[in-house]
N, C-alpha and C. Protein backbone atom coordinates (compact mmCIF):
# COMPACT_ATOMS: atom_id res chain seq x y z
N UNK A 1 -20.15 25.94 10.71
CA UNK A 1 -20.38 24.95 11.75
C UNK A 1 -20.45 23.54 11.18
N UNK A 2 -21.08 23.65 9.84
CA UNK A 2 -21.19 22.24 9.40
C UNK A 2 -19.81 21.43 8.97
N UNK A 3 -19.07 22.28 8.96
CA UNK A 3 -17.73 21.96 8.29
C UNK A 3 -16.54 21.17 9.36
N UNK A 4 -17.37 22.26 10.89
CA UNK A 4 -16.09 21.56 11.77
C UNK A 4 -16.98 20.37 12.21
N UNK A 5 -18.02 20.37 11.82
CA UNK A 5 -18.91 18.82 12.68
C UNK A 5 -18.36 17.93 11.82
N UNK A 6 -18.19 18.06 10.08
CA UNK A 6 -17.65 17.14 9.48
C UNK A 6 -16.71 16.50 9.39
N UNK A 7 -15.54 17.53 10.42
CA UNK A 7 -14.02 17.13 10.54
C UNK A 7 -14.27 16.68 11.67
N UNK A 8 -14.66 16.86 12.32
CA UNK A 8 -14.43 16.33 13.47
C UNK A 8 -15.30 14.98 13.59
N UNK A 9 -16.56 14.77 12.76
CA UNK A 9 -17.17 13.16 12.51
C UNK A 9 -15.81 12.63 11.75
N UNK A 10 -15.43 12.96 10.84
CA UNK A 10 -14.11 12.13 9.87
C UNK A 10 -13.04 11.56 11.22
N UNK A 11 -12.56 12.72 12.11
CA UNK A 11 -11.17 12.30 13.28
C UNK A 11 -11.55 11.36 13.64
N UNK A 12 -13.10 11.17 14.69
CA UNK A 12 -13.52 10.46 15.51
C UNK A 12 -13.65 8.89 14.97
N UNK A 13 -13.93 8.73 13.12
CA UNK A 13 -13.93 7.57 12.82
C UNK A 13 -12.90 6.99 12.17
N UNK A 14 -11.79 8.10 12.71
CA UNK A 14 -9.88 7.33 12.26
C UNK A 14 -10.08 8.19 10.66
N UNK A 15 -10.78 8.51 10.48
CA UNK A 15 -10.88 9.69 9.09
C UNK A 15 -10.43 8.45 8.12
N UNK A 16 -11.20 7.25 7.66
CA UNK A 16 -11.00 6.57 6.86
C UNK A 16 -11.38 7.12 5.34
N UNK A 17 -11.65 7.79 5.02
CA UNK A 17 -13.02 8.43 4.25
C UNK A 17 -12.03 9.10 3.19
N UNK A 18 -12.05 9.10 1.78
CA UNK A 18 -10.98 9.82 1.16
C UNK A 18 -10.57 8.81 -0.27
N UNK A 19 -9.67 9.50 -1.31
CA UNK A 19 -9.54 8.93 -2.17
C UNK A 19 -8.19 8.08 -2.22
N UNK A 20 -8.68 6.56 -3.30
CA UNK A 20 -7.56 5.37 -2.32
C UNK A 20 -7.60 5.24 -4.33
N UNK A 21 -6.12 4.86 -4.31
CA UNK A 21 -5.52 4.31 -5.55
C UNK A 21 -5.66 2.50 -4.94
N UNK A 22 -6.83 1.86 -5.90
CA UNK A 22 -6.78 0.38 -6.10
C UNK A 22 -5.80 0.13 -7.01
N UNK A 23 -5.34 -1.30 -6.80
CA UNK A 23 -4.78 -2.18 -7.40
C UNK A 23 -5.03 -3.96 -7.61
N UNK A 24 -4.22 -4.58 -8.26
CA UNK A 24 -4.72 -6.18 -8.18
C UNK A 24 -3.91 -6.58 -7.85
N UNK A 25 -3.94 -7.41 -7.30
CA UNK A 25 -2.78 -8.84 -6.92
C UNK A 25 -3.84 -10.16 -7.11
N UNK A 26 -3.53 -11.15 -7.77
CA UNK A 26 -4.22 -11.72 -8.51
C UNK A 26 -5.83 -11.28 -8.76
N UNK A 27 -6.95 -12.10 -7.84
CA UNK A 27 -8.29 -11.89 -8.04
C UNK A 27 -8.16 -10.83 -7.08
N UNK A 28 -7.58 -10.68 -6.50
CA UNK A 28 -7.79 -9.32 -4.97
C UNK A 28 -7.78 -7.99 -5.18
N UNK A 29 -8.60 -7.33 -4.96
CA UNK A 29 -8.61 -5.52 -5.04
C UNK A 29 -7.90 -5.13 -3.63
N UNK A 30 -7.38 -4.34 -3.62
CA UNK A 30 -6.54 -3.67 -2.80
C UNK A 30 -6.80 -2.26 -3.08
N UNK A 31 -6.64 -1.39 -2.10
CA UNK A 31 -6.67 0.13 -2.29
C UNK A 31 -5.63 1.11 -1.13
N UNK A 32 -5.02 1.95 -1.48
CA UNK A 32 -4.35 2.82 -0.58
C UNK A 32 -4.35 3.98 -0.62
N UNK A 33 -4.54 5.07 0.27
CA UNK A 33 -4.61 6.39 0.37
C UNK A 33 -3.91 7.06 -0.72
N UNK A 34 -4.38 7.73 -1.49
CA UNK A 34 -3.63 8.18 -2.98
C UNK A 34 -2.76 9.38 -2.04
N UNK A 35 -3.05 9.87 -0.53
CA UNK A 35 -1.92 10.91 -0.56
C UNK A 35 -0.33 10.39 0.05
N UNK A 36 -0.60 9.00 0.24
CA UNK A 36 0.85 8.11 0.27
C UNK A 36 1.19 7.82 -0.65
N UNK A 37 0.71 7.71 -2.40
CA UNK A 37 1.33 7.35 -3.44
C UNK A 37 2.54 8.84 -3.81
N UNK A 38 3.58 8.43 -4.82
CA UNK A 38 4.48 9.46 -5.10
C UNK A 38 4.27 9.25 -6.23
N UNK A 39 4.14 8.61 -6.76
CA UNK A 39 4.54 7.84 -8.58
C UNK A 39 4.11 6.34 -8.96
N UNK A 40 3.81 6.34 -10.09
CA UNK A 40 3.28 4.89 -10.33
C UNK A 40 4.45 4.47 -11.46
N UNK A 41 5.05 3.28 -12.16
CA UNK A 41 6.20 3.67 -13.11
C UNK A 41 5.86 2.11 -13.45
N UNK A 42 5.96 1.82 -14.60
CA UNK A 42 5.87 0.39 -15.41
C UNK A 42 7.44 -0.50 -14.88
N UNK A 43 6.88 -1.33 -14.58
CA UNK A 43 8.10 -2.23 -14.23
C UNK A 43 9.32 -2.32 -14.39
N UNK A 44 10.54 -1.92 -13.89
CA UNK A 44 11.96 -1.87 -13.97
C UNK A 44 12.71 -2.79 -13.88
N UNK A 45 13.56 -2.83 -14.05
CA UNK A 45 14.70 -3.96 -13.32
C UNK A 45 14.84 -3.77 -12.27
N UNK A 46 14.91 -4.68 -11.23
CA UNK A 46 15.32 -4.56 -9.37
C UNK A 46 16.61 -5.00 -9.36
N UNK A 47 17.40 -4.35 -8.81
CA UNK A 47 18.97 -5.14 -8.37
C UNK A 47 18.46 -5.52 -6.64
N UNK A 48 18.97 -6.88 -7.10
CA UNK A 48 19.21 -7.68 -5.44
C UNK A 48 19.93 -7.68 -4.83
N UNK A 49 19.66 -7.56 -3.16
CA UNK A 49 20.35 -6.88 -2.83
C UNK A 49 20.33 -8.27 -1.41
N UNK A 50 21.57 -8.72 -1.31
CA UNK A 50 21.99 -10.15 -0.61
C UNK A 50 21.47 -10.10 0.66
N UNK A 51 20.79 -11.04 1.31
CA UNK A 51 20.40 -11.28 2.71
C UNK A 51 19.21 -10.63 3.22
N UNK A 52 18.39 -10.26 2.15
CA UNK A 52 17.22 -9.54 2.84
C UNK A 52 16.14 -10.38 2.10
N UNK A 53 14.66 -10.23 3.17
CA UNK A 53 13.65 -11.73 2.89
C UNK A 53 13.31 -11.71 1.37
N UNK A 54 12.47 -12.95 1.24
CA UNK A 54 11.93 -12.88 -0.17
C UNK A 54 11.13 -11.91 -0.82
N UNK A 55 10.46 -11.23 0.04
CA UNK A 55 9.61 -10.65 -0.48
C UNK A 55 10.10 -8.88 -0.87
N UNK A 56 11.43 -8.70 -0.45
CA UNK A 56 11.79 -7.10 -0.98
C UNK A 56 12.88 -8.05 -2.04
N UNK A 57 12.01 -7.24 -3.48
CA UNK A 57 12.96 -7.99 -4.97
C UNK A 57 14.55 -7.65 -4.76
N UNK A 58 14.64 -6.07 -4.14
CA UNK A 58 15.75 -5.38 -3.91
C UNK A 58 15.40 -3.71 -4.40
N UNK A 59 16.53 -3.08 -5.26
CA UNK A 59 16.10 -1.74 -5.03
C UNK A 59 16.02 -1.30 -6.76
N UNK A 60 15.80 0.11 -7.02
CA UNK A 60 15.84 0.60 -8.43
C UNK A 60 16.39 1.43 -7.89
N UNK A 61 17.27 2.54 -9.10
CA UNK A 61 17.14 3.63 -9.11
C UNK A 61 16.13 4.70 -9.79
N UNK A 62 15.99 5.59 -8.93
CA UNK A 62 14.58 6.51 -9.85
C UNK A 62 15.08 7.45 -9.87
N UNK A 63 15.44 8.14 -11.01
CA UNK A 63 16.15 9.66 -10.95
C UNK A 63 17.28 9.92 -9.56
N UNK A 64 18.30 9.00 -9.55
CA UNK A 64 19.36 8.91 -8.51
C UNK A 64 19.12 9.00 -7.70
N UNK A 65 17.99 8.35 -6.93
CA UNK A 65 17.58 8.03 -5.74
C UNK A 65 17.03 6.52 -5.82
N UNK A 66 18.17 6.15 -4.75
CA UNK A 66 17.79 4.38 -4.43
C UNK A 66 16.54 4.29 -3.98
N UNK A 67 15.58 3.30 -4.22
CA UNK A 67 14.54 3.04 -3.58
C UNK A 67 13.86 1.58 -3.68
N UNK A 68 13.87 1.16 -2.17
CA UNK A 68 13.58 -0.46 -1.70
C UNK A 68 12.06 -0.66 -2.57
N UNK A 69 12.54 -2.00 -3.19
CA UNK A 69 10.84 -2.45 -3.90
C UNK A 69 10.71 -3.83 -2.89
N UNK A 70 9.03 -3.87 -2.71
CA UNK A 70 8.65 -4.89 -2.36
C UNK A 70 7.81 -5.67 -3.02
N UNK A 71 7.67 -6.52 -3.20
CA UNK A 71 6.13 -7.69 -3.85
C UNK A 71 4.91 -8.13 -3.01
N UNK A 72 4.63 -7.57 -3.37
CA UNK A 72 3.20 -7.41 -1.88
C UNK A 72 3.16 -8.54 -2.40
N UNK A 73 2.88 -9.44 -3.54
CA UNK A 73 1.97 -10.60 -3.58
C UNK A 73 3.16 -11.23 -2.44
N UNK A 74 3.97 -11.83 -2.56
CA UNK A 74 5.13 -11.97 -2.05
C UNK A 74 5.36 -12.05 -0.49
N UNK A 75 4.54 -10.55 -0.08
CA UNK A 75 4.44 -10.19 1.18
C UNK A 75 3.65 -10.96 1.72
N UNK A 76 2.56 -11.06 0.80
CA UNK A 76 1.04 -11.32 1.84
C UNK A 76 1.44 -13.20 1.58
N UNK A 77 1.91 -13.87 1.58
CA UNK A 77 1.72 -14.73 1.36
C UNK A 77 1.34 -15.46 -0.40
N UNK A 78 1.00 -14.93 -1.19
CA UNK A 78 0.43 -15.30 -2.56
C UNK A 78 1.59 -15.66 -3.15
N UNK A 79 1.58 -16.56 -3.80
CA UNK A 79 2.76 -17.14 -5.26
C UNK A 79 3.50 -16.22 -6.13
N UNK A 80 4.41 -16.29 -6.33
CA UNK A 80 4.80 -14.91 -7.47
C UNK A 80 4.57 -15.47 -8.45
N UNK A 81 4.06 -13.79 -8.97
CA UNK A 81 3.87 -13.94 -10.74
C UNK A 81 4.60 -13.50 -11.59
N UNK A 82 4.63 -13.65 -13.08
CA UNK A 82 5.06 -13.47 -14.07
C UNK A 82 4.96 -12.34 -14.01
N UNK A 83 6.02 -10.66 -14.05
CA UNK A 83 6.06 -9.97 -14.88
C UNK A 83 5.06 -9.82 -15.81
N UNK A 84 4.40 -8.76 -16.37
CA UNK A 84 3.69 -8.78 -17.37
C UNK A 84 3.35 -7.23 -17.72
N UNK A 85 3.46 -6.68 -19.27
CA UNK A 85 3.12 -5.58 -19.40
C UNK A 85 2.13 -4.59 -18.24
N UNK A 86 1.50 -5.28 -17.29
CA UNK A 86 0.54 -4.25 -17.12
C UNK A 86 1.12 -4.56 -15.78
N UNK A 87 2.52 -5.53 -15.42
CA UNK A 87 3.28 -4.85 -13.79
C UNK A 87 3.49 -3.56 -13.64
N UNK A 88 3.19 -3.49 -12.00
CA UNK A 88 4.05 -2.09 -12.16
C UNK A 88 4.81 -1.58 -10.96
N UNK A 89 5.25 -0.81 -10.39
CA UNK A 89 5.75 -0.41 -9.28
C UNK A 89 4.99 1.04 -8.65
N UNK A 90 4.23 0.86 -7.67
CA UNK A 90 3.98 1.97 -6.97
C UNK A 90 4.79 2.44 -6.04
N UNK A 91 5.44 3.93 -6.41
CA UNK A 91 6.63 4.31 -5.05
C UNK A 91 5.16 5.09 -3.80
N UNK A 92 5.43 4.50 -2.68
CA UNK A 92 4.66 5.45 -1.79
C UNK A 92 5.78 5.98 -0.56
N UNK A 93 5.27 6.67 -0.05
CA UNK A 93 5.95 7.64 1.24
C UNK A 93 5.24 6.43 2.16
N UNK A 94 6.43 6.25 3.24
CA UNK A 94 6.26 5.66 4.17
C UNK A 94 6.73 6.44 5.52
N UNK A 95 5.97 6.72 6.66
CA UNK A 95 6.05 7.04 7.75
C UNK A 95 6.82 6.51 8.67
N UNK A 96 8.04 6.46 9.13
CA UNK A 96 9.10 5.61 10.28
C UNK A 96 9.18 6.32 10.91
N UNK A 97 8.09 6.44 11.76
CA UNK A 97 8.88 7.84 13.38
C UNK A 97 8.60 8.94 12.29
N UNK A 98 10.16 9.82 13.09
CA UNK A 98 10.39 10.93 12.39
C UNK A 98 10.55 10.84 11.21
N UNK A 99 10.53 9.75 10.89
CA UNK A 99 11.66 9.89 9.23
C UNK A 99 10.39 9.51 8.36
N UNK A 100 10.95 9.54 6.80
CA UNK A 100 9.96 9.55 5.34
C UNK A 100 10.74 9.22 5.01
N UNK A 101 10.01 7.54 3.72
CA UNK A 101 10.71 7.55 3.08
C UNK A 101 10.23 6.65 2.23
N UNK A 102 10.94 6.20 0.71
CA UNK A 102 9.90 5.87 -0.06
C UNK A 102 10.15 4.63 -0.56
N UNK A 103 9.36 3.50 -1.09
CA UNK A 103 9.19 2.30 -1.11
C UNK A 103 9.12 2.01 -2.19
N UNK A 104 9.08 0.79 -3.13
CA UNK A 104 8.23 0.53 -4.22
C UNK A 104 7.76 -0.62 -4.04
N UNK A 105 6.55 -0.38 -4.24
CA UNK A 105 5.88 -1.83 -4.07
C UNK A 105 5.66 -2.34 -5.55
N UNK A 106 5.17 -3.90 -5.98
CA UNK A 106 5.36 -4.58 -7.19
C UNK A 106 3.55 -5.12 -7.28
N UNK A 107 2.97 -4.49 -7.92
CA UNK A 107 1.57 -4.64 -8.27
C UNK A 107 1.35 -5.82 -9.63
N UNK A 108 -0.10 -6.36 -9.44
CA UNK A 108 -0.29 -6.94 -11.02
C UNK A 108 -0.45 -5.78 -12.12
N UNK A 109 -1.74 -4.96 -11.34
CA UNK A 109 -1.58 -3.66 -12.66
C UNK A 109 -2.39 -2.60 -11.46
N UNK A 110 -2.33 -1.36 -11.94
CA UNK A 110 -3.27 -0.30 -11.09
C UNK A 110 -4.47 -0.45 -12.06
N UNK A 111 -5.59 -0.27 -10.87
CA UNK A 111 -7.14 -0.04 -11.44
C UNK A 111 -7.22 1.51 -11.89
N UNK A 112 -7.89 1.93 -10.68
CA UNK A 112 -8.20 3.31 -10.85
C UNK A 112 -8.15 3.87 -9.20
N UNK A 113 -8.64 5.61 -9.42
CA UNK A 113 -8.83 5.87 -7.99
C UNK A 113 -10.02 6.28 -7.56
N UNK A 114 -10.61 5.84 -7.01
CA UNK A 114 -11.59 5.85 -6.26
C UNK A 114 -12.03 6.51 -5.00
N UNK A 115 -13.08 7.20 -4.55
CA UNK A 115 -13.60 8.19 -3.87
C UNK A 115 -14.18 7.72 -3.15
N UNK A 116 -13.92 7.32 -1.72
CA UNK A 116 -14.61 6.16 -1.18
C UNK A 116 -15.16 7.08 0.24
N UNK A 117 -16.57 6.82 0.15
CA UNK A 117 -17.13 7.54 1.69
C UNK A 117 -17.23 6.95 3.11
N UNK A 118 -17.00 7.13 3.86
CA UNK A 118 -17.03 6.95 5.12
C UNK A 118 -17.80 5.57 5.11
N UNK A 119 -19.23 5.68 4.65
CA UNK A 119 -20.34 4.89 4.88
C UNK A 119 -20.35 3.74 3.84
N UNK A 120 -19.02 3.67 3.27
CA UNK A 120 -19.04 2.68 1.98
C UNK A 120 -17.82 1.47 3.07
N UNK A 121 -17.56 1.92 4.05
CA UNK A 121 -16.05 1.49 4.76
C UNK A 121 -16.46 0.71 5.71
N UNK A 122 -16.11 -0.56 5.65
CA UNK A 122 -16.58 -1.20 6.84
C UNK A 122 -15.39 -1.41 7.63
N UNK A 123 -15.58 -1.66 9.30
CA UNK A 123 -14.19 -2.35 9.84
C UNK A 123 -13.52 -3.58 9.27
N UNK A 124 -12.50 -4.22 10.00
CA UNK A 124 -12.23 -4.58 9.71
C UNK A 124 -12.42 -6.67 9.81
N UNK A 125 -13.43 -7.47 9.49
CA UNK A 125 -13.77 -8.67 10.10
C UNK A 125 -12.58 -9.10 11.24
N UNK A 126 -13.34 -9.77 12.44
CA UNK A 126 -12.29 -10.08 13.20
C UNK A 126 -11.79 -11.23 12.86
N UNK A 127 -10.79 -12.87 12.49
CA UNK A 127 -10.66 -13.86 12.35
C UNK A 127 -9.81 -14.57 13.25
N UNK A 128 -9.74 -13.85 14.77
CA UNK A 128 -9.35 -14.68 15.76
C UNK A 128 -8.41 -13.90 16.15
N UNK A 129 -7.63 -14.94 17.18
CA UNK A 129 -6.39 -14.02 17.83
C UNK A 129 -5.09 -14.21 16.86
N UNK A 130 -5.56 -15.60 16.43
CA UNK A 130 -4.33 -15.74 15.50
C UNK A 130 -3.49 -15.17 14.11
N UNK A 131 -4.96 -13.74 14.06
CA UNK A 131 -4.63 -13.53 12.54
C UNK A 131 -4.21 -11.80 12.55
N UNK A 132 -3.38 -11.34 12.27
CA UNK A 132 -3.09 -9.88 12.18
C UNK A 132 -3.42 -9.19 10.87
N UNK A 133 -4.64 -8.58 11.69
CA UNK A 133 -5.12 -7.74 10.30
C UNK A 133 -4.78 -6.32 10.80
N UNK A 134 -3.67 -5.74 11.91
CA UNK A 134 -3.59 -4.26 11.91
C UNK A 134 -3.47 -3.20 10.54
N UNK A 135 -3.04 -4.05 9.84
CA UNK A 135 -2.86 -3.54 8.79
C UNK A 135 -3.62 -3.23 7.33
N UNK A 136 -4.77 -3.62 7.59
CA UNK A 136 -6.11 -3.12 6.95
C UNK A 136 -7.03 -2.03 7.67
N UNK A 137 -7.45 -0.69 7.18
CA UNK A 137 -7.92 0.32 7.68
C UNK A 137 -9.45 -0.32 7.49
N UNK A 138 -9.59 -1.33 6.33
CA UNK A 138 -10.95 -1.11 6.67
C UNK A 138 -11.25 -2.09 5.14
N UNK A 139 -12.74 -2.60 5.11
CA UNK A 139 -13.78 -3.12 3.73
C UNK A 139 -14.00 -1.85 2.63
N UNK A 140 -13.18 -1.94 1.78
CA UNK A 140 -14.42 -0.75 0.72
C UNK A 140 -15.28 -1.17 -0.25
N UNK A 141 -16.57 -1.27 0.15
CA UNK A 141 -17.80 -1.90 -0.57
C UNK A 141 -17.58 -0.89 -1.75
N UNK A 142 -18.18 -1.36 -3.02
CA UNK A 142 -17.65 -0.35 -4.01
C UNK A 142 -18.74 -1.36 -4.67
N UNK A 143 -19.91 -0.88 -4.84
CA UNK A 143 -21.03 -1.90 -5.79
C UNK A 143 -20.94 -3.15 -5.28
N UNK A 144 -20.94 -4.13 -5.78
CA UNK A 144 -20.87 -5.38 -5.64
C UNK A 144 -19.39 -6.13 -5.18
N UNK A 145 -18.57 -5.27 -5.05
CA UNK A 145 -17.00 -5.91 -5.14
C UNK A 145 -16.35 -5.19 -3.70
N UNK A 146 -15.57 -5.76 -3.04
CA UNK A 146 -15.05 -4.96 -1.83
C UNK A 146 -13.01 -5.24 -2.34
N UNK A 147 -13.35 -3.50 -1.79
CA UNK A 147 -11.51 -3.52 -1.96
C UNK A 147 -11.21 -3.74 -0.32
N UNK A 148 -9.85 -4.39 -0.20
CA UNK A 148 -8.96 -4.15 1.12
C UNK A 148 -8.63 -3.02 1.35
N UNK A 149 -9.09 -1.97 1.72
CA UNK A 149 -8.11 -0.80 1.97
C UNK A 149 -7.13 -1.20 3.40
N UNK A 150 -5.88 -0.73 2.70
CA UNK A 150 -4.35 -0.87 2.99
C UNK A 150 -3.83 0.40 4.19
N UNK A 151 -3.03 -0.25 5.27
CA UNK A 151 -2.63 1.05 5.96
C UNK A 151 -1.34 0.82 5.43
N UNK A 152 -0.43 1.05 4.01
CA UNK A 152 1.14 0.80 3.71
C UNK A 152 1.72 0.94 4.44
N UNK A 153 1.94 2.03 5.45
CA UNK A 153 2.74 2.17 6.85
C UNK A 153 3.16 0.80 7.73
N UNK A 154 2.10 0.64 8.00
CA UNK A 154 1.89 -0.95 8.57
C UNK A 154 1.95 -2.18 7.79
N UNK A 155 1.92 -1.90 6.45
CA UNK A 155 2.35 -3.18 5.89
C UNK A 155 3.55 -3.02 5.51
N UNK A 156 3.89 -2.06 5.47
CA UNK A 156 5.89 -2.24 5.88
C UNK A 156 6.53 -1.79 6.49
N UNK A 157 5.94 -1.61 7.86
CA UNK A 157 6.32 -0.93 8.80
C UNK A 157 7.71 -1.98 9.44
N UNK A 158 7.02 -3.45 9.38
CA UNK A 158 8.57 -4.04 10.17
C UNK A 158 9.48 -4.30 8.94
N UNK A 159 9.50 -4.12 7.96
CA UNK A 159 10.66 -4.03 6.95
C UNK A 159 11.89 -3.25 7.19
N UNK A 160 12.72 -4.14 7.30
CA UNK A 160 14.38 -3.16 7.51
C UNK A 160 14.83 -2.38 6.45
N UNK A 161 14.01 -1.72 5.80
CA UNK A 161 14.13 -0.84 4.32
C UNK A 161 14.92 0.60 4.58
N UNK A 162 15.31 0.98 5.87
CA UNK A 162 15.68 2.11 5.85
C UNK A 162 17.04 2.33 4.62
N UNK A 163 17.97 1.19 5.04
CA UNK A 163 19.34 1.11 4.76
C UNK A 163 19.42 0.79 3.32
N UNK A 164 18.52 0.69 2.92
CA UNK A 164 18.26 0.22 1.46
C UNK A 164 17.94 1.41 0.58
N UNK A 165 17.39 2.65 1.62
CA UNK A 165 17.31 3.56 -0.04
C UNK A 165 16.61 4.46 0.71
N UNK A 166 16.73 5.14 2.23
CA UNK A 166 16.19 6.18 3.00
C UNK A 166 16.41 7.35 2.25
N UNK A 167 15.16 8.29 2.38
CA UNK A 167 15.42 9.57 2.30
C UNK A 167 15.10 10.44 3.06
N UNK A 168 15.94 11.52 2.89
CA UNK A 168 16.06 12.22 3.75
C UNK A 168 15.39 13.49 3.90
């Protein structure tokens, strides 16, 4: 009994609760559901790929499968940075409808992963009408420091990435 009260407290609060792979983009902690990560891989070469925004570098190949990279710093607004030994590329599974498919995003470096409880998760601050935060699940207080936890779905959900490196 205690087990289905627990699943069913997790549904009711969007089941934020679970282990999230952080990362940095400059001073910023970021975190995302480790069961959307596929692979983490030290920085590659991106081939560019003409007419698509600034912020997708273009694509790699990973074991003969194309796959769209993005620069979150890039994304969110932040300056690009230098390359640096501890870049890296996280491929995650992305949700489109029916379809899956996988991304790479362009990190400063990965932290660690972290086990984050329900009660460590805050919503998300409101900052008006003008500001779209759908795309944060939530605050993860973590001691003294709060990560962004990330819904990736939604932060590249309007990206035209299918045509760039869908799988099937």
């Amino acid at each position: 009994m205690a087990d289905l009260a627990n699943v069913k407290a997790q549904l009711e609060s969007g089941g934020k609760e679970g282990k999230y792979l952080t990362f940095a983009l400059g001073h910023e902690e970021f975190g995302l559901e480790i069961l959307k990560v596929r692979e983490i891989i030290g920085y590659i070469e991106v081939t560019a790929v003409p007419q698509t925004p600034t912020h997708v570098k273009g694509v790699i190949n990973l074991r003969g499968q194309v796959i769209p990279v993005v620069d979150l710093r890039l994304k969110f607004g932040m300056e690009e940075h230098e390359v640096t030994d501890q870049t890296c590329i996280i491929v995650v599974e992305i949700d489109n409808g029916a379809q899956q498919f996988n991304t790479g995003i362009v990190v400063d470096h990965v932290s660690e992963v972290l086990d984050i409880q329900e009660s460590q998760i805050e919503d998300t601050p409101q900052f008006g009408s003008n500001v779209d935060t759908d795309f944060i699940l939530g605050m993860g207080k973590i001691g003294e420091s709060v990560k962004i936890l990330l819904d990736i779905n939604k932060v590249l959900s309007n990206e035209s990435l299918e045509g760039l490196g869908a799988v099937s």
